[in-house]
PDB file of N, CA and C in Angstrom:
ATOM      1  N   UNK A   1     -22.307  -5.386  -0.862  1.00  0.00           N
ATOM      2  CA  UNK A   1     -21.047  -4.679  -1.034  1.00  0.00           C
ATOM      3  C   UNK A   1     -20.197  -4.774   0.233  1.00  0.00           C
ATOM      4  N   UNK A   2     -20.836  -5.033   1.650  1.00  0.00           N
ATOM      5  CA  UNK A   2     -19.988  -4.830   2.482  1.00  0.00           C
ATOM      6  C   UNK A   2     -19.313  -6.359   2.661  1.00  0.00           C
ATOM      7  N   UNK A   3     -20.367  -7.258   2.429  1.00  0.00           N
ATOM      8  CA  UNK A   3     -19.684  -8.883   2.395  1.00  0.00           C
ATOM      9  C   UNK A   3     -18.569  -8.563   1.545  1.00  0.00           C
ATOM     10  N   UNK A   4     -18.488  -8.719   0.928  1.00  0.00           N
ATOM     11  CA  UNK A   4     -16.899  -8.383  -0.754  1.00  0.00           C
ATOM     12  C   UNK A   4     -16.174  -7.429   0.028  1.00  0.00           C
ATOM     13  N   UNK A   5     -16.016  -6.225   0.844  1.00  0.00           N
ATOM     14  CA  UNK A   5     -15.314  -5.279   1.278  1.00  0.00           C
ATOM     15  C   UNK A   5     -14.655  -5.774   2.578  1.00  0.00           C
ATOM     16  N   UNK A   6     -15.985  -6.846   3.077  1.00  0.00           N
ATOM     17  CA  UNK A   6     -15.534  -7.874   4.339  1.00  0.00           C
ATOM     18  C   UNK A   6     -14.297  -8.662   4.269  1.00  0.00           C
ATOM     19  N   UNK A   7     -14.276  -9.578   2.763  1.00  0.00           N
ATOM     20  CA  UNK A   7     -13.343 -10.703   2.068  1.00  0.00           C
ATOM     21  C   UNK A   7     -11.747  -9.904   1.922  1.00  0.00           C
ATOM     22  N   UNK A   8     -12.430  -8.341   1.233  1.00  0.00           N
ATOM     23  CA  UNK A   8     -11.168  -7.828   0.910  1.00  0.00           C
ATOM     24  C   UNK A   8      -9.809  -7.414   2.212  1.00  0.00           C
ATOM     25  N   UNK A   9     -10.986  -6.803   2.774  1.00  0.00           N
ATOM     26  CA  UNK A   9     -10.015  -6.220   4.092  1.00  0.00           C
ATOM     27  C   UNK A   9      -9.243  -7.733   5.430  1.00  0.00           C
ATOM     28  N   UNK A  10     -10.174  -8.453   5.333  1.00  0.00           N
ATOM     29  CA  UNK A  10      -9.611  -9.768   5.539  1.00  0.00           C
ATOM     30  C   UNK A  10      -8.405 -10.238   4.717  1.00  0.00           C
ATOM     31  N   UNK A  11      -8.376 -10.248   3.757  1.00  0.00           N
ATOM     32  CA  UNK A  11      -7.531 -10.533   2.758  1.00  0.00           C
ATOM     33  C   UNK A  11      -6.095  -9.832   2.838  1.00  0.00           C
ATOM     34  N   UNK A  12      -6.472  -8.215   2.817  1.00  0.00           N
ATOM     35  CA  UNK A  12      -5.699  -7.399   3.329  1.00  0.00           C
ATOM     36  C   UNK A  12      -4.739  -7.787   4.508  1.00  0.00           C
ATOM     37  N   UNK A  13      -5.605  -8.326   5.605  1.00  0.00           N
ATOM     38  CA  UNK A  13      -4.934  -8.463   6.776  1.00  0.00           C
ATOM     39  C   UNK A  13      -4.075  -9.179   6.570  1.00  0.00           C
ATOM     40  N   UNK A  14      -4.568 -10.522   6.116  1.00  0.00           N
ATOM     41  CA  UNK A  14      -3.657 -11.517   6.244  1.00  0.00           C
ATOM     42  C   UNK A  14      -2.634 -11.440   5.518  1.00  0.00           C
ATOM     43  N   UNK A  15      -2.200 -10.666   4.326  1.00  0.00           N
ATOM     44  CA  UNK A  15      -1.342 -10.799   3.348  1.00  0.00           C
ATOM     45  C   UNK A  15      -0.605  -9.727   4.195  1.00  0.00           C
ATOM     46  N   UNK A  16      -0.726  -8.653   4.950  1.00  0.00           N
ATOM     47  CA  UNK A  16      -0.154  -7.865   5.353  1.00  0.00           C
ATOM     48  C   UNK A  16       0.815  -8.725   6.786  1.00  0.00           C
ATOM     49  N   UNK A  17       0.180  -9.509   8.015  1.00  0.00           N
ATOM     50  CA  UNK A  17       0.383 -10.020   8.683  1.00  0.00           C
ATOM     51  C   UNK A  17       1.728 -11.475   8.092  1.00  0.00           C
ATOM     52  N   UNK A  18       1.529 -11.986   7.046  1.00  0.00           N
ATOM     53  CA  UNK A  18       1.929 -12.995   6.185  1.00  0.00           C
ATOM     54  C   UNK A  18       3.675 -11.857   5.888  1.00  0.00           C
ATOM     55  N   UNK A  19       3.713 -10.774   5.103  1.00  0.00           N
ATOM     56  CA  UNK A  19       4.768 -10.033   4.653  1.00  0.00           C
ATOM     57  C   UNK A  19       5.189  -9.319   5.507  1.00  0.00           C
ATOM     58  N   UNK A  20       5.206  -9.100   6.903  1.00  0.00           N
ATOM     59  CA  UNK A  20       5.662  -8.684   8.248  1.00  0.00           C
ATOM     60  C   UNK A  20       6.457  -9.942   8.804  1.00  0.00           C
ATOM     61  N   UNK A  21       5.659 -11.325   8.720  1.00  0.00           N
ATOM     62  CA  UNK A  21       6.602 -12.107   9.117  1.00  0.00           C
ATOM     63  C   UNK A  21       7.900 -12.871   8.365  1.00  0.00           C
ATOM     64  N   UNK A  22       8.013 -12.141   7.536  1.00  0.00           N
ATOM     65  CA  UNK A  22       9.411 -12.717   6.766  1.00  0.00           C
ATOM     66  C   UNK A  22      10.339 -11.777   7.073  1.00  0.00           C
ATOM     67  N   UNK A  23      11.412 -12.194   6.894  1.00  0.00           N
ATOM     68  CA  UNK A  23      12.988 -11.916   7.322  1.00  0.00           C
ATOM     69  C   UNK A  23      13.399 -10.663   6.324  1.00  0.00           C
ATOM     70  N   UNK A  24      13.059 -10.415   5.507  1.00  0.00           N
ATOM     71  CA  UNK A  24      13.305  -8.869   4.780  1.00  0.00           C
ATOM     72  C   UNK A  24      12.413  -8.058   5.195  1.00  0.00           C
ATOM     73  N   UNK A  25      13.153  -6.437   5.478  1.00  0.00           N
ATOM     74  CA  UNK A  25      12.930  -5.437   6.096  1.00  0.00           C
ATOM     75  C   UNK A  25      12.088  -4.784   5.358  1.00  0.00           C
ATOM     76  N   UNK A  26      12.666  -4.977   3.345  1.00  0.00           N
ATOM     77  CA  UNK A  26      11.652  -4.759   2.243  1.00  0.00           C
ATOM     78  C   UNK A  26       9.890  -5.110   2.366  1.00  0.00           C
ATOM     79  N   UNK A  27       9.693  -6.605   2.819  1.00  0.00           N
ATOM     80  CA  UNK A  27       8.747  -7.157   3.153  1.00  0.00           C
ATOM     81  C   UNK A  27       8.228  -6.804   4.273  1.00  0.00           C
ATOM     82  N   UNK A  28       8.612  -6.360   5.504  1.00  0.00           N
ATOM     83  CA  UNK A  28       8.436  -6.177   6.657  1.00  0.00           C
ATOM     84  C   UNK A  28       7.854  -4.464   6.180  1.00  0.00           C
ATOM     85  N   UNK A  29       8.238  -3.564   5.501  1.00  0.00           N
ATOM     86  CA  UNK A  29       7.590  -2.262   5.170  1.00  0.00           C
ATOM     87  C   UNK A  29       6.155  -2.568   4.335  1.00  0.00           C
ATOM     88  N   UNK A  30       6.341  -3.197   3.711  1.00  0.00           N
ATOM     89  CA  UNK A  30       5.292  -3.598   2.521  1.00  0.00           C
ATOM     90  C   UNK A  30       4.339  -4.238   3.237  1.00  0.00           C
ATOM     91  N   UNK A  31       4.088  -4.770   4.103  1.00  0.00           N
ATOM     92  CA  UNK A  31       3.418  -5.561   5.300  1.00  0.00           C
ATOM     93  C   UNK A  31       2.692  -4.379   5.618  1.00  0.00           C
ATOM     94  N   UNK A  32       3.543  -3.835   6.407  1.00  0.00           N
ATOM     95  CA  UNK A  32       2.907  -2.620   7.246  1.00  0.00           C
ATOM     96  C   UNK A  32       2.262  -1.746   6.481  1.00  0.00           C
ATOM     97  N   UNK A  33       2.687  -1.262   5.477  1.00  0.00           N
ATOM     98  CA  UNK A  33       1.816  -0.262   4.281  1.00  0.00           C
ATOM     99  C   UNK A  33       0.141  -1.404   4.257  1.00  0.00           C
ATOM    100  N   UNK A  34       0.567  -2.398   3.686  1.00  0.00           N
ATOM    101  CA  UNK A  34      -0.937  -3.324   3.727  1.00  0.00           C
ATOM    102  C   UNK A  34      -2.238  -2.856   4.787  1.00  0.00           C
ATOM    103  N   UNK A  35      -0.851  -3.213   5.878  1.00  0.00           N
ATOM    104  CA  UNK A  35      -1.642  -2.948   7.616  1.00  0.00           C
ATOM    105  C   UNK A  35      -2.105  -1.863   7.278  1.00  0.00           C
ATOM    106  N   UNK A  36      -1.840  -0.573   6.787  1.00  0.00           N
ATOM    107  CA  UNK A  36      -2.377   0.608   6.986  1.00  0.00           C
ATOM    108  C   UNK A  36      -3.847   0.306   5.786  1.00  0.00           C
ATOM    109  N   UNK A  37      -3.649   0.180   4.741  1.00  0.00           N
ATOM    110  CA  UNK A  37      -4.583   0.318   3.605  1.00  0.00           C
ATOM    111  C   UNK A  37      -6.019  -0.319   4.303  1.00  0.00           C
ATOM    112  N   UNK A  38      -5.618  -1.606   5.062  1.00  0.00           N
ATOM    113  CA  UNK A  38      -6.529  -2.567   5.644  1.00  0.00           C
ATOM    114  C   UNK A  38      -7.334  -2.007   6.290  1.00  0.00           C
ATOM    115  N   UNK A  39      -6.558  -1.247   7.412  1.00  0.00           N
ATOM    116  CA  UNK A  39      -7.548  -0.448   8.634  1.00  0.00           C
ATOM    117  C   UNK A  39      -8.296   0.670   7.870  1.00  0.00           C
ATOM    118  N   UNK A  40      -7.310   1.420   6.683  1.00  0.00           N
ATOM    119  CA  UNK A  40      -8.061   2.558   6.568  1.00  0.00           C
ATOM    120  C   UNK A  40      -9.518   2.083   5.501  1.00  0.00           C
ATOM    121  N   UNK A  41      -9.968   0.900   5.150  1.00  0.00           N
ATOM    122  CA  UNK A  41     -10.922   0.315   4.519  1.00  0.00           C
ATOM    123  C   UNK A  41     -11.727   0.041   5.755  1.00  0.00           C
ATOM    124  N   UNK A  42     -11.102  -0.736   6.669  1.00  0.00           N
ATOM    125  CA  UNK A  42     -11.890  -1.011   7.958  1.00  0.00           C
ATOM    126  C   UNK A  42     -12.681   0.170   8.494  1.00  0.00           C
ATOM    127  N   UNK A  43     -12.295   1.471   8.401  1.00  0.00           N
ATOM    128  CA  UNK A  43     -12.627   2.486   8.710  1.00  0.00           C
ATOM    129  C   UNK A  43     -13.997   2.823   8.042  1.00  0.00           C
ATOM    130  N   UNK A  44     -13.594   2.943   6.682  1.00  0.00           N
ATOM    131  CA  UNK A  44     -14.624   3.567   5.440  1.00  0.00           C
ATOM    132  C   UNK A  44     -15.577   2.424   5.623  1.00  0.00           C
ATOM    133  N   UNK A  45     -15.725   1.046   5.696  1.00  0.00           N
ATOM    134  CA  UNK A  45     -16.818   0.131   6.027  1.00  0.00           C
ATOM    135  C   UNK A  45     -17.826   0.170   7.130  1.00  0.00           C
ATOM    136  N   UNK A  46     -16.714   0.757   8.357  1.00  0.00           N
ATOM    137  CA  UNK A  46     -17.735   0.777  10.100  1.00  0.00           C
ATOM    138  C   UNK A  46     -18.437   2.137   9.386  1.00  0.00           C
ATOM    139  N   UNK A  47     -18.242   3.024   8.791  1.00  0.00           N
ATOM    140  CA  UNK A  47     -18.903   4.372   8.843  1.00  0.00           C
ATOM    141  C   UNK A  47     -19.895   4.437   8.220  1.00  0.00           C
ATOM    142  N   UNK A  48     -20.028   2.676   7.047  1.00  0.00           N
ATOM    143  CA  UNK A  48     -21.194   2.756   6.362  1.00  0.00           C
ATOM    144  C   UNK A  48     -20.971   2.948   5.071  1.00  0.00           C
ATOM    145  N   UNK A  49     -22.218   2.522   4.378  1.00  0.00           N
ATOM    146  CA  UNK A  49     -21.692   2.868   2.729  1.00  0.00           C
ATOM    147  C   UNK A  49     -23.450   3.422   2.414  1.00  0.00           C
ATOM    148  N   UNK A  50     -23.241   4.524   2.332  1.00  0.00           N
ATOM    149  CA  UNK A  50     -24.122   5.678   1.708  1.00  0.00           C
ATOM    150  C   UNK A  50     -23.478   7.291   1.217  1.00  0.00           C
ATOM    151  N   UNK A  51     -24.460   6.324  -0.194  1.00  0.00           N
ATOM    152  CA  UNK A  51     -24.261   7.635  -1.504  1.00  0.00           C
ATOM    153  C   UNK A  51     -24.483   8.932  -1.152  1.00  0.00           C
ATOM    154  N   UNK A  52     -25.471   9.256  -0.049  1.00  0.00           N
ATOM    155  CA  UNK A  52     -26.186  10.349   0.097  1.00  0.00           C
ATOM    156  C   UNK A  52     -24.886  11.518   0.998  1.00  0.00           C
ATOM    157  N   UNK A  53     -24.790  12.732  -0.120  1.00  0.00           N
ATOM    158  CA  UNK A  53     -23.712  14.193   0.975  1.00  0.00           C
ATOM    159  C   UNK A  53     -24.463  14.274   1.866  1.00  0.00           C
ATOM    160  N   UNK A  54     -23.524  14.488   3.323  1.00  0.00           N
ATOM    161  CA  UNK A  54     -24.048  15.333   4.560  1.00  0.00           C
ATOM    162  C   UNK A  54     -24.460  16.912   4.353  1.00  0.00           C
ATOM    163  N   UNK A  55     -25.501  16.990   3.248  1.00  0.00           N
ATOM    164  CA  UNK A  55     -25.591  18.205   2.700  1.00  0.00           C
ATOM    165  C   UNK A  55     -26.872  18.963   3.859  1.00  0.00           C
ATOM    166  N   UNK A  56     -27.082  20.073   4.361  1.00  0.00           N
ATOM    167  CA  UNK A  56     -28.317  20.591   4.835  1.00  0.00           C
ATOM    168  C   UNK A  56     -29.264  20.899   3.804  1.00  0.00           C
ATOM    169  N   UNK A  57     -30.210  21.142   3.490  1.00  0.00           N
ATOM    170  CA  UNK A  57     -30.790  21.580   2.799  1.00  0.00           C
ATOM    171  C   UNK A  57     -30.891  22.902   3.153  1.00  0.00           C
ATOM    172  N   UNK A  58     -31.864  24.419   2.100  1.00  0.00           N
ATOM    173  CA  UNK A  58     -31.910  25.337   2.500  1.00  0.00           C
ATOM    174  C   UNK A  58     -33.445  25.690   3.530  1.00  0.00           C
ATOM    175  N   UNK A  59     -34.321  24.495   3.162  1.00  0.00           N
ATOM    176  CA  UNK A  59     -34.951  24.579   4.408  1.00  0.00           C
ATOM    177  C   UNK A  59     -35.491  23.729   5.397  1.00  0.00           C
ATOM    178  N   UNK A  60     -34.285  23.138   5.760  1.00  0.00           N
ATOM    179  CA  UNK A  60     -34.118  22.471   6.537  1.00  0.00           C
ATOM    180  C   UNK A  60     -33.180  22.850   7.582  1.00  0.00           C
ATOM    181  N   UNK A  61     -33.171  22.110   9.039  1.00  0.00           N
ATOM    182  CA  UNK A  61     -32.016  22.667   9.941  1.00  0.00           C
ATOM    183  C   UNK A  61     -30.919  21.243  10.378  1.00  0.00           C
ATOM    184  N   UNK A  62     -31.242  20.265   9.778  1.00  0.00           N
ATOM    185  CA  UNK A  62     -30.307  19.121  10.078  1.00  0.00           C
ATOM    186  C   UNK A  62     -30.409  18.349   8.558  1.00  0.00           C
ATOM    187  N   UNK A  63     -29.419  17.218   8.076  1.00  0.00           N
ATOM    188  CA  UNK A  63     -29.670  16.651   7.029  1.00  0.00           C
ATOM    189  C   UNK A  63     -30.839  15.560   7.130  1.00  0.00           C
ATOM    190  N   UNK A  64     -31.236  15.024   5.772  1.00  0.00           N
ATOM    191  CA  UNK A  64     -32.205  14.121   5.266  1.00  0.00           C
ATOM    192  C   UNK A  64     -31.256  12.970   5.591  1.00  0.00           C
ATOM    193  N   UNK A  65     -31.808  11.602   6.717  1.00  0.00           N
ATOM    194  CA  UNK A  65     -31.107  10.745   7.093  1.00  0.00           C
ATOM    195  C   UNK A  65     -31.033   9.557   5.655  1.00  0.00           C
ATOM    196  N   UNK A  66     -31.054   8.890   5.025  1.00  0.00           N
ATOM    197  CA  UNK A  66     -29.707   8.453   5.468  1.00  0.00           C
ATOM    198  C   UNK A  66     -28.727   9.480   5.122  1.00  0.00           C
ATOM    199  N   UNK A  67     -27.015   9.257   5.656  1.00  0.00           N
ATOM    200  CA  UNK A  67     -26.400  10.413   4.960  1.00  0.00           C
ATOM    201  C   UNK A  67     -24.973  10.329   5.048  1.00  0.00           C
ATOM    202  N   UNK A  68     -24.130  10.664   4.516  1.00  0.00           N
ATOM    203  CA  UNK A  68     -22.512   9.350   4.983  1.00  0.00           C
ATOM    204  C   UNK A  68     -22.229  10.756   6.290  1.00  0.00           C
ATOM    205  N   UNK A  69     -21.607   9.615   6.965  1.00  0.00           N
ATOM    206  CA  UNK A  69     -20.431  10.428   7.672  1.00  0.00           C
ATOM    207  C   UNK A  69     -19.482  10.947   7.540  1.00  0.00           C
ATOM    208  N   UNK A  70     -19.556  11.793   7.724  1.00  0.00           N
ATOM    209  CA  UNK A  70     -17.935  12.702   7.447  1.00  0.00           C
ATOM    210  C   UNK A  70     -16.706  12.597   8.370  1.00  0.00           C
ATOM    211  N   UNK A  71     -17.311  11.962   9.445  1.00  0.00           N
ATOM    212  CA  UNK A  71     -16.100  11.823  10.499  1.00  0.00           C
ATOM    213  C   UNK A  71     -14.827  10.987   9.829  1.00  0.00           C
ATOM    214  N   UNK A  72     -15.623   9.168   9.582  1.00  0.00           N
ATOM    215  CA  UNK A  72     -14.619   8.042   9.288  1.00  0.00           C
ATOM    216  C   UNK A  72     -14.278   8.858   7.900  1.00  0.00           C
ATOM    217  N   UNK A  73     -14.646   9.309   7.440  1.00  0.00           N
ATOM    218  CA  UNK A  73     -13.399  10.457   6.514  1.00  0.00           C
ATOM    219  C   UNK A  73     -12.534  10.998   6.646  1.00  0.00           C
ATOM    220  N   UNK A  74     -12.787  11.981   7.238  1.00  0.00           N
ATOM    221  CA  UNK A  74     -11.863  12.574   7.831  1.00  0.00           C
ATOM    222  C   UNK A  74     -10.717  11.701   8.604  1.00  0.00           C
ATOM    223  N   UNK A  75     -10.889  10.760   9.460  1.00  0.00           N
ATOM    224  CA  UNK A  75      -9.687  10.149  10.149  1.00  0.00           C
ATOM    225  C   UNK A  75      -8.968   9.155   9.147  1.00  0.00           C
ATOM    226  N   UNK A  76      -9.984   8.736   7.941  1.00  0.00           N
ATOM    227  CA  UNK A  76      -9.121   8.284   7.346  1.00  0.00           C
ATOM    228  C   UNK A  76      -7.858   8.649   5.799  1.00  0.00           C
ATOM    229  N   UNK A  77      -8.227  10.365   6.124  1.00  0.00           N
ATOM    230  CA  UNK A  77      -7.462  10.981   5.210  1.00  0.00           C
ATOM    231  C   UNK A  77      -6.573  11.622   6.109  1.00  0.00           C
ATOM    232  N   UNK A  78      -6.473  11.596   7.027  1.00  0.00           N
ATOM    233  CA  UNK A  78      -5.587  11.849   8.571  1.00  0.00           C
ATOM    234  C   UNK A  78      -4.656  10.256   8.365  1.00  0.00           C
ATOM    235  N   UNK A  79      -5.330   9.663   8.295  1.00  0.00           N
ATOM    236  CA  UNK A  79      -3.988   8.064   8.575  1.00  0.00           C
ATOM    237  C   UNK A  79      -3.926   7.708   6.925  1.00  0.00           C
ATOM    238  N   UNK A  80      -4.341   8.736   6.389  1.00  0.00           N
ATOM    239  CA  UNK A  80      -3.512   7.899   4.788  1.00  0.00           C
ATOM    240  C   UNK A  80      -2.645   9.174   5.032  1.00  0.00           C
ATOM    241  N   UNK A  81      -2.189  10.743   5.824  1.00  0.00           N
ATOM    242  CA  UNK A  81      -1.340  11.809   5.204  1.00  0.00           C
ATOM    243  C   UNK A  81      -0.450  10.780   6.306  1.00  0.00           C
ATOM    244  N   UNK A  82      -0.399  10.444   7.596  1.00  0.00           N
ATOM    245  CA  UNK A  82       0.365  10.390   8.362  1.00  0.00           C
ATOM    246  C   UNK A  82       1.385   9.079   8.032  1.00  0.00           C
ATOM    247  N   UNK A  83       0.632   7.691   7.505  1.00  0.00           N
ATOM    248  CA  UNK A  83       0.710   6.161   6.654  1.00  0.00           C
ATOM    249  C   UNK A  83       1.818   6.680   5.551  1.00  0.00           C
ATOM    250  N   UNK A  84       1.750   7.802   4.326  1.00  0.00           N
ATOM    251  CA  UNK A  84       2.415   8.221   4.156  1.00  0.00           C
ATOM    252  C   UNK A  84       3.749   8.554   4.127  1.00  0.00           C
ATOM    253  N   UNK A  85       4.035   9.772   5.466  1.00  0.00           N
ATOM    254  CA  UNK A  85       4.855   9.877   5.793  1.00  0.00           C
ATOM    255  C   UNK A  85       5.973   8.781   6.593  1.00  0.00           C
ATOM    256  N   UNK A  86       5.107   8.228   7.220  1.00  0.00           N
ATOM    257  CA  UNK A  86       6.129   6.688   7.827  1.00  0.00           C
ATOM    258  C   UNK A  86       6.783   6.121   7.102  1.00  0.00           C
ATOM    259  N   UNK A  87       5.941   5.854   5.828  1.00  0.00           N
ATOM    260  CA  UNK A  87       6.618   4.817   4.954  1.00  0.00           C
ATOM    261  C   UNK A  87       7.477   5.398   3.839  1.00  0.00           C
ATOM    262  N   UNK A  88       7.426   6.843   3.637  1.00  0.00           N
ATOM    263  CA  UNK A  88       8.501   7.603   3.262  1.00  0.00           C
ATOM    264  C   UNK A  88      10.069   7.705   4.134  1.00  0.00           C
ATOM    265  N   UNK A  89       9.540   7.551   5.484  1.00  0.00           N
ATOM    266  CA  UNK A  89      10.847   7.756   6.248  1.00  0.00           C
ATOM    267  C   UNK A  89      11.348   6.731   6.630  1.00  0.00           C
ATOM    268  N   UNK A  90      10.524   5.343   6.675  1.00  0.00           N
ATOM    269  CA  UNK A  90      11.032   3.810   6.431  1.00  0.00           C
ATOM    270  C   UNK A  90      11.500   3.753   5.159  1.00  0.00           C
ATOM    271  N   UNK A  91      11.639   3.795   4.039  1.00  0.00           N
ATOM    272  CA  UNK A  91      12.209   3.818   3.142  1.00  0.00           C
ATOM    273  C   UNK A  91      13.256   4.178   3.075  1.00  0.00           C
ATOM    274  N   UNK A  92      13.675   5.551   3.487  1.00  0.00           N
ATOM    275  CA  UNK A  92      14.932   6.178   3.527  1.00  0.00           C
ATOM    276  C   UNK A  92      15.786   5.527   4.866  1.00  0.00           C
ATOM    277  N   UNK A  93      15.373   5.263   5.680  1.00  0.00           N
ATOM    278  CA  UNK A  93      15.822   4.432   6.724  1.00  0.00           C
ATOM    279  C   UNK A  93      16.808   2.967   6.381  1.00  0.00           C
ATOM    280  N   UNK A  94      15.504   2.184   5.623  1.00  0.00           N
ATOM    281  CA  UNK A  94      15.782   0.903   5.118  1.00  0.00           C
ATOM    282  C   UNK A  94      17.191   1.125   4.047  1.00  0.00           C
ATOM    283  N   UNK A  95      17.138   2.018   3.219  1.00  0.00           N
ATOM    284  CA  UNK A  95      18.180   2.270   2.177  1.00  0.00           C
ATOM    285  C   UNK A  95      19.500   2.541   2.593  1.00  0.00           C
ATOM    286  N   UNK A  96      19.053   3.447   4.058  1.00  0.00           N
ATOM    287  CA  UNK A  96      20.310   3.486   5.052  1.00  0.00           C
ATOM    288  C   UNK A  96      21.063   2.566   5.548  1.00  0.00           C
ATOM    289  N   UNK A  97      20.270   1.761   5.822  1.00  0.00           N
ATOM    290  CA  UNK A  97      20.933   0.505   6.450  1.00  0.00           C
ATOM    291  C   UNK A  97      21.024  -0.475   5.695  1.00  0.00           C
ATOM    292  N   UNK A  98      20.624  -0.617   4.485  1.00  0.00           N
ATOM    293  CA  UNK A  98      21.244  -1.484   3.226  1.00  0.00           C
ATOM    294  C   UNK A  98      22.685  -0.563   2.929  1.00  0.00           C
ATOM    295  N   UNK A  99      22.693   0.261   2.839  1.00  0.00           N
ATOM    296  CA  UNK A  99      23.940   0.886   2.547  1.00  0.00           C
ATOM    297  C   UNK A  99      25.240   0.551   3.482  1.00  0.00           C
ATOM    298  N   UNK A 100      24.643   0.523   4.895  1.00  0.00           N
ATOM    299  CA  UNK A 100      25.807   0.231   6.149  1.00  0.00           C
ATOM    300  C   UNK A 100      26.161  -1.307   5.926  1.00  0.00           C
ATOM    301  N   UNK A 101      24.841  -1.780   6.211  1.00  0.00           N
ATOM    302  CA  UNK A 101      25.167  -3.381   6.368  1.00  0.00           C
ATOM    303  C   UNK A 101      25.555  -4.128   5.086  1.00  0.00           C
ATOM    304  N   UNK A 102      24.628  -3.820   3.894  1.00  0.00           N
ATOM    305  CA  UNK A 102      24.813  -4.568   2.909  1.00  0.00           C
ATOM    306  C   UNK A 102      23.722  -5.495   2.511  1.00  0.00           C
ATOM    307  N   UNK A 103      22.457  -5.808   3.639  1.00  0.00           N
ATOM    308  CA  UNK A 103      21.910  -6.567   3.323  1.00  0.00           C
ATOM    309  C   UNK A 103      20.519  -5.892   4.027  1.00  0.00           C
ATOM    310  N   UNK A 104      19.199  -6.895   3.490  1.00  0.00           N
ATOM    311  CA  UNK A 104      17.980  -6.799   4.225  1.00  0.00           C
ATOM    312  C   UNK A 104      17.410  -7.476   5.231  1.00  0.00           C
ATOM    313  N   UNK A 105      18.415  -8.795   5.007  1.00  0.00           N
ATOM    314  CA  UNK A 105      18.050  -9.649   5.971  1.00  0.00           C
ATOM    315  C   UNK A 105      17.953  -9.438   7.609  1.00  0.00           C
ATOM    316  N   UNK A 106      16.811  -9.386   8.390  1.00  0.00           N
ATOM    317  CA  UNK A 106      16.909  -9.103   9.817  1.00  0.00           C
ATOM    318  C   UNK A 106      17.994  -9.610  10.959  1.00  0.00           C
ATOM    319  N   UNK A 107      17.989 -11.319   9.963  1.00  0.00           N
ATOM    320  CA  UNK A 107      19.132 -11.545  10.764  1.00  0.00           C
ATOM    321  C   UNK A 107      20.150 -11.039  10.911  1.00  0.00           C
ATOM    322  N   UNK A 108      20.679 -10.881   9.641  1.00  0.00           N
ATOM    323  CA  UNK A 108      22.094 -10.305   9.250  1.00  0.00           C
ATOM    324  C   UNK A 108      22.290  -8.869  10.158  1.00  0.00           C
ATOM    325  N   UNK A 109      21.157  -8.309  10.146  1.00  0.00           N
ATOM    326  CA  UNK A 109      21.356  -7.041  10.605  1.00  0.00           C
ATOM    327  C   UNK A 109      21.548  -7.065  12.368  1.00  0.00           C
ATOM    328  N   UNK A 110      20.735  -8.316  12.565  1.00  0.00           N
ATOM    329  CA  UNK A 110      20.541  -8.228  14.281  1.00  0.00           C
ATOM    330  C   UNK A 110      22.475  -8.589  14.557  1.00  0.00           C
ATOM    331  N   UNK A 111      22.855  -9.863  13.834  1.00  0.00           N
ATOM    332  CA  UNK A 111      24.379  -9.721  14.017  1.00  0.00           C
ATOM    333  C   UNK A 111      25.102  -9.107  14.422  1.00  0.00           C
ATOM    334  N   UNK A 112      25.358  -8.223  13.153  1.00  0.00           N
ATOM    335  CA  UNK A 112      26.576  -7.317  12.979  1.00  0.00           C
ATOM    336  C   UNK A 112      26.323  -6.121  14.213  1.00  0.00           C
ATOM    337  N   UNK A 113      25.296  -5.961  15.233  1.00  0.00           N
ATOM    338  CA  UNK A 113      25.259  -5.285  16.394  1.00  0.00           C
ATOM    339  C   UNK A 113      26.199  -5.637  17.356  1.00  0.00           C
ATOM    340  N   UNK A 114      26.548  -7.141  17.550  1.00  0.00           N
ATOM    341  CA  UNK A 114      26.883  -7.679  18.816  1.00  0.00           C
ATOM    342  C   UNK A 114      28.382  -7.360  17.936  1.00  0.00           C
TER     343      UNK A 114
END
């Protein structure tokens, strides 16, 4: 499972890295959303893949090993609330400046500055 999760998040990268480098700002968000999904898989993979809750038992004083981590959880429901919000406020951003300029194109946009 982690070979196939290996292919995917690879996959991830590159398609994310691939839609960052094109000239729409559309593509250039959609890139970066990728970037995020990628790492936050990268995350859930380093932490391991076990079925077993970090449950205690009642007589016991630590859990039965194996046992998932709860940490790479936690940080990665921390960078999917925060991943989120970015790409909510890139959105409204991007729409902004399709509205001023007229276009998505980076070039176009780097232009009309000078």
């Amino acid at each position: 499972m982690q070979i196939l999760l290996a292919f995917v998040i690879g996959g991830l990268y590159a398609a994310s890295i691939y839609m960052m480098l094109r000239r729409s700002i559309v593509k250039l968000i959609m890139g970066l959303a990728l970037l995020g999904y990628a790492s936050n898989l990268l995350i859930f993979t380093i932490g391991g893949l076990v079925r077993e809750p970090a449950l205690i038992a009642a007589d016991a004083s630590t859990p039965v090993p194996p046992f998932a981590d709860p940490l790479p959880q936690a940080m990665i429901l921390t960078a999917i609330v925060i991943s989120f919000g970015t790409l909510a406020f890139a959105i409204v951003l991007i729409r902004r400046v399709y509205q001023i300029v007229g276009t998505d194109d980076i070039d176009s946009i780097t232009t009309t500055d000078r």
